[in-house]
Protein backbone atom coordinates (compact mmCIF):
# COMPACT_ATOMS: atom_id res chain seq x y z
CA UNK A 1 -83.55 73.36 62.29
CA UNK A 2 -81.79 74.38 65.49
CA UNK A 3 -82.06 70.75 66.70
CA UNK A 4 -80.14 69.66 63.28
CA UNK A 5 -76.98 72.20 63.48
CA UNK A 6 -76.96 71.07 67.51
CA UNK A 7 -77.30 67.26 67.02
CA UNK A 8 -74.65 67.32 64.00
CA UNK A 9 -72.07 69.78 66.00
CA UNK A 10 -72.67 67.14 68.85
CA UNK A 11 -71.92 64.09 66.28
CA UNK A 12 -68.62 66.14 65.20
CA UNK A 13 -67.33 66.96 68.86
CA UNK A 14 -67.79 62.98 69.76
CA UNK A 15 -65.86 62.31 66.26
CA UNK A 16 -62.66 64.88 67.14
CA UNK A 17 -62.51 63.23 70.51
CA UNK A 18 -62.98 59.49 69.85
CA UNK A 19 -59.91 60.43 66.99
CA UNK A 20 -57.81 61.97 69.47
CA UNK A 21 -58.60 59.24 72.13
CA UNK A 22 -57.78 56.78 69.28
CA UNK A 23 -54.47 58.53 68.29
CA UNK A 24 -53.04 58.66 71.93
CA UNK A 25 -54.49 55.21 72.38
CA UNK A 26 -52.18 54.35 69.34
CA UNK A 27 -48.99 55.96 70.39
CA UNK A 28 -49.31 54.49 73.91
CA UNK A 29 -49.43 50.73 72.40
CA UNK A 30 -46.59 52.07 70.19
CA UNK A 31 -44.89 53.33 73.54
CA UNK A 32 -45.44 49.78 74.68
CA UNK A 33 -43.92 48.09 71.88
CA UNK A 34 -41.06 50.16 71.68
CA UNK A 35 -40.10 49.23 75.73
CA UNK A 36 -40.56 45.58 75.22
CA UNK A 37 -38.55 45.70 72.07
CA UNK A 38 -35.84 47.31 73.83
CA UNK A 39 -36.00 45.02 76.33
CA UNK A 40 -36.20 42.13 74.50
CA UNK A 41 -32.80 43.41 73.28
CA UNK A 42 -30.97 44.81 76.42
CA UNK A 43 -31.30 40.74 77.63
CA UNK A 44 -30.22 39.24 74.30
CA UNK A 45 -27.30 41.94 74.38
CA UNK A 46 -26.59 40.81 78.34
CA UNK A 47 -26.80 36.95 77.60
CA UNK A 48 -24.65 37.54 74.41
CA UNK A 49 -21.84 39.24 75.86
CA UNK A 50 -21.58 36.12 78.62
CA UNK A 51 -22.05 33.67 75.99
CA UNK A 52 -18.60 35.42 73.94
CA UNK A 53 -16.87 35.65 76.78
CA UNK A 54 -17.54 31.78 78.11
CA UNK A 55 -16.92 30.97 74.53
CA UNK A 56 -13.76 32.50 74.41
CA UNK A 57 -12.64 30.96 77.51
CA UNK A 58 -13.48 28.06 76.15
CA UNK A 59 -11.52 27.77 73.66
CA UNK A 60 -8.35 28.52 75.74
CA UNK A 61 -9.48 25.87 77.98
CA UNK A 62 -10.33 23.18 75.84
CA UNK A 63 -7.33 23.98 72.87
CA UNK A 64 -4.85 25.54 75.29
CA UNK A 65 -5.15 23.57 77.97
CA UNK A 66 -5.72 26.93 80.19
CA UNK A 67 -7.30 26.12 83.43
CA UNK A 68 -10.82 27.81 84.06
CA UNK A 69 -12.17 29.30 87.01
CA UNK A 70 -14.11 27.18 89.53
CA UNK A 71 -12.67 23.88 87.79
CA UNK A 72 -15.11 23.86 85.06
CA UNK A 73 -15.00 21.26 83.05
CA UNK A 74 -15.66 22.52 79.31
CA UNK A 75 -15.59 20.18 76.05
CA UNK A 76 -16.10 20.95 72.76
CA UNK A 77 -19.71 20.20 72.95
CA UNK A 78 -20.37 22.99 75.15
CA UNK A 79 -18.88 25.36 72.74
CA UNK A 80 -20.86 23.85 69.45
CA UNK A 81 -23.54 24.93 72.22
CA UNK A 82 -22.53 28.44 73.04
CA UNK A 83 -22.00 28.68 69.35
CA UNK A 84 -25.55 28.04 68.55
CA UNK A 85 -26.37 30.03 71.35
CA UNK A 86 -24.66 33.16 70.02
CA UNK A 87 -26.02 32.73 66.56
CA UNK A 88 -29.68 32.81 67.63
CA UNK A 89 -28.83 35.75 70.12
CA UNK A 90 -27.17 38.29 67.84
CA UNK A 91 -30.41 37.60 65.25
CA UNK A 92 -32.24 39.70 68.05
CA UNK A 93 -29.94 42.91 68.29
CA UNK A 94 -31.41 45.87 66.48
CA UNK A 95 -27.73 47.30 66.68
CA UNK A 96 -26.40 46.99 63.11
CA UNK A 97 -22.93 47.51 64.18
CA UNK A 98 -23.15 44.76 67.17
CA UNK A 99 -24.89 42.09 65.18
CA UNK A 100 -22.28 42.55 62.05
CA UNK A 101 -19.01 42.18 64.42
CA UNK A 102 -21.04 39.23 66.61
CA UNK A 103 -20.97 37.41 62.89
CA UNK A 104 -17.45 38.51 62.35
CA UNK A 105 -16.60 36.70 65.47
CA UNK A 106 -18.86 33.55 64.81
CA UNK A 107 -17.21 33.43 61.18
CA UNK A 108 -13.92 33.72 62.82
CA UNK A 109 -14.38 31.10 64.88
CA UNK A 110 -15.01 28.80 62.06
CA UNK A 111 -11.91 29.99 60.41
CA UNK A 112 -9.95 29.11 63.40
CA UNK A 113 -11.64 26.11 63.89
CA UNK A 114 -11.32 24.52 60.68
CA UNK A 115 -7.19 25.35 61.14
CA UNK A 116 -7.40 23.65 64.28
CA UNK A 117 -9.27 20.30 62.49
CA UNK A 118 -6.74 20.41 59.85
CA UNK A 119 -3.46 20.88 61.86
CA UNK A 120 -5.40 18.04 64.07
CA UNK A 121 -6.10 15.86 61.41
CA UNK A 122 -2.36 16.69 60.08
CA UNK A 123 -0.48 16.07 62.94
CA UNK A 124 0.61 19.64 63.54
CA UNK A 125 0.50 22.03 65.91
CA UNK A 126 -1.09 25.20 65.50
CA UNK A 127 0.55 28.70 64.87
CA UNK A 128 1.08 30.43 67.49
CA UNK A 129 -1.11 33.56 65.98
CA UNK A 130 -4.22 31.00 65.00
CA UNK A 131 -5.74 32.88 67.67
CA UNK A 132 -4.95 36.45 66.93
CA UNK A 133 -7.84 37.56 64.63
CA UNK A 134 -10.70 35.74 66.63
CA UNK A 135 -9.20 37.64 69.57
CA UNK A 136 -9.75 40.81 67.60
CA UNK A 137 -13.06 39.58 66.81
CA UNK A 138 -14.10 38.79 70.59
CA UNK A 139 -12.70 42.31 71.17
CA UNK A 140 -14.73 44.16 68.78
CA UNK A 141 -17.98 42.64 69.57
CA UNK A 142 -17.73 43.02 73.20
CA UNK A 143 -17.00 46.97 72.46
CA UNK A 144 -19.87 47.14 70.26
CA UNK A 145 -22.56 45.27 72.45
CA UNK A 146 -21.03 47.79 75.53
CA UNK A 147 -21.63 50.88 73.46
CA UNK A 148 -25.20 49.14 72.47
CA UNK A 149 -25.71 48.94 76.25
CA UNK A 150 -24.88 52.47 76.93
CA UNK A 151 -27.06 54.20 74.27
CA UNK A 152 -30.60 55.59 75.08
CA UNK A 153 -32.90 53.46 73.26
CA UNK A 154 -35.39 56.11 72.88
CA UNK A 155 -32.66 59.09 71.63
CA UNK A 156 -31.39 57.16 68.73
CA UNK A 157 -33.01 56.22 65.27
CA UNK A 158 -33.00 52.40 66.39
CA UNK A 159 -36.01 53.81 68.35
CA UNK A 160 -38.00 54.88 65.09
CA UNK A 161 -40.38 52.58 64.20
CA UNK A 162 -42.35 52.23 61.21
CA UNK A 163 -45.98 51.70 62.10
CA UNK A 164 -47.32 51.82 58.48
């Protein structure tokens, strides 16, 4: 009878640690994910940020006739590029508030360029303020990914995931 209580208290200690083993196993692959999420992020943020700003440059180059550093040549091509670019990076920011203003930009940027097709196509030039709110735009979204940047993956709730 001895034997039984022994060999069943045995069977229960192996069970309590294989579950804790389990659970810590668990939490480290969780660990794991978590990094290489945030990762995964920090370089889509980092590629992003130089893809506005090229893209914004851009445009003053190729519609302004601004000169760009290092005589680059940029045509319109590259920005349809750095366009679809942008809209396949900001699908990979867990930042709400970065990926909504990266759209606002992207949608701005249509806005202004469909004024600049029809003022093309027209004969016109284009107001002077055609610019203005994609400039806003470009402004906001490069605040937002910096503040993305800055915050401590692991001390906000974009840090919470749901493992069910």
């Amino acid at each position: 009878m001895g034997g039984l209580i022994t060999g069943g208290a045995s069977i229960w200690a192996q069970k309590v640690t294989h579950r804790g083993t389990y659970q810590r196993e668990r939490e480290a692959r969780r660990d794991a994910f978590q990094v290489k999420r945030f990762e995964i992020e920090r370089d889509a943020l980092l590629e992003l940020q130089d893809a506005l700003a090229f893209h914004i440059r851009g445009i003053l180059h190729v519609d302004q006739g601004l000169p760009m550093s290092n005589d680059i040549e940029i045509t319109r091509l590259d920005l349809v590029d750095t366009v679809t670019k942008m809209w396949l990076l900001h699908t990979r920011l867990l930042d709400d508030e970065a990926r909504k203003l990266c759209l606002q930009y992207l949608k701005r940027y249509r806005t202004y360029a469909d004024a600049r097709n029809a003022a093309q196509a027209n004969g016109n030039e284009l107001p002077e303020d055609a610019l203005e709110p994609l400039w806003e735009a470009f402004r906001n979204a490069q605040a937002a990914i910096g503040r993305s940047l800055r915050q401590d993956p692991f001390g906000s709730e974009r840090s919470q995931v749901d493992t069910t």
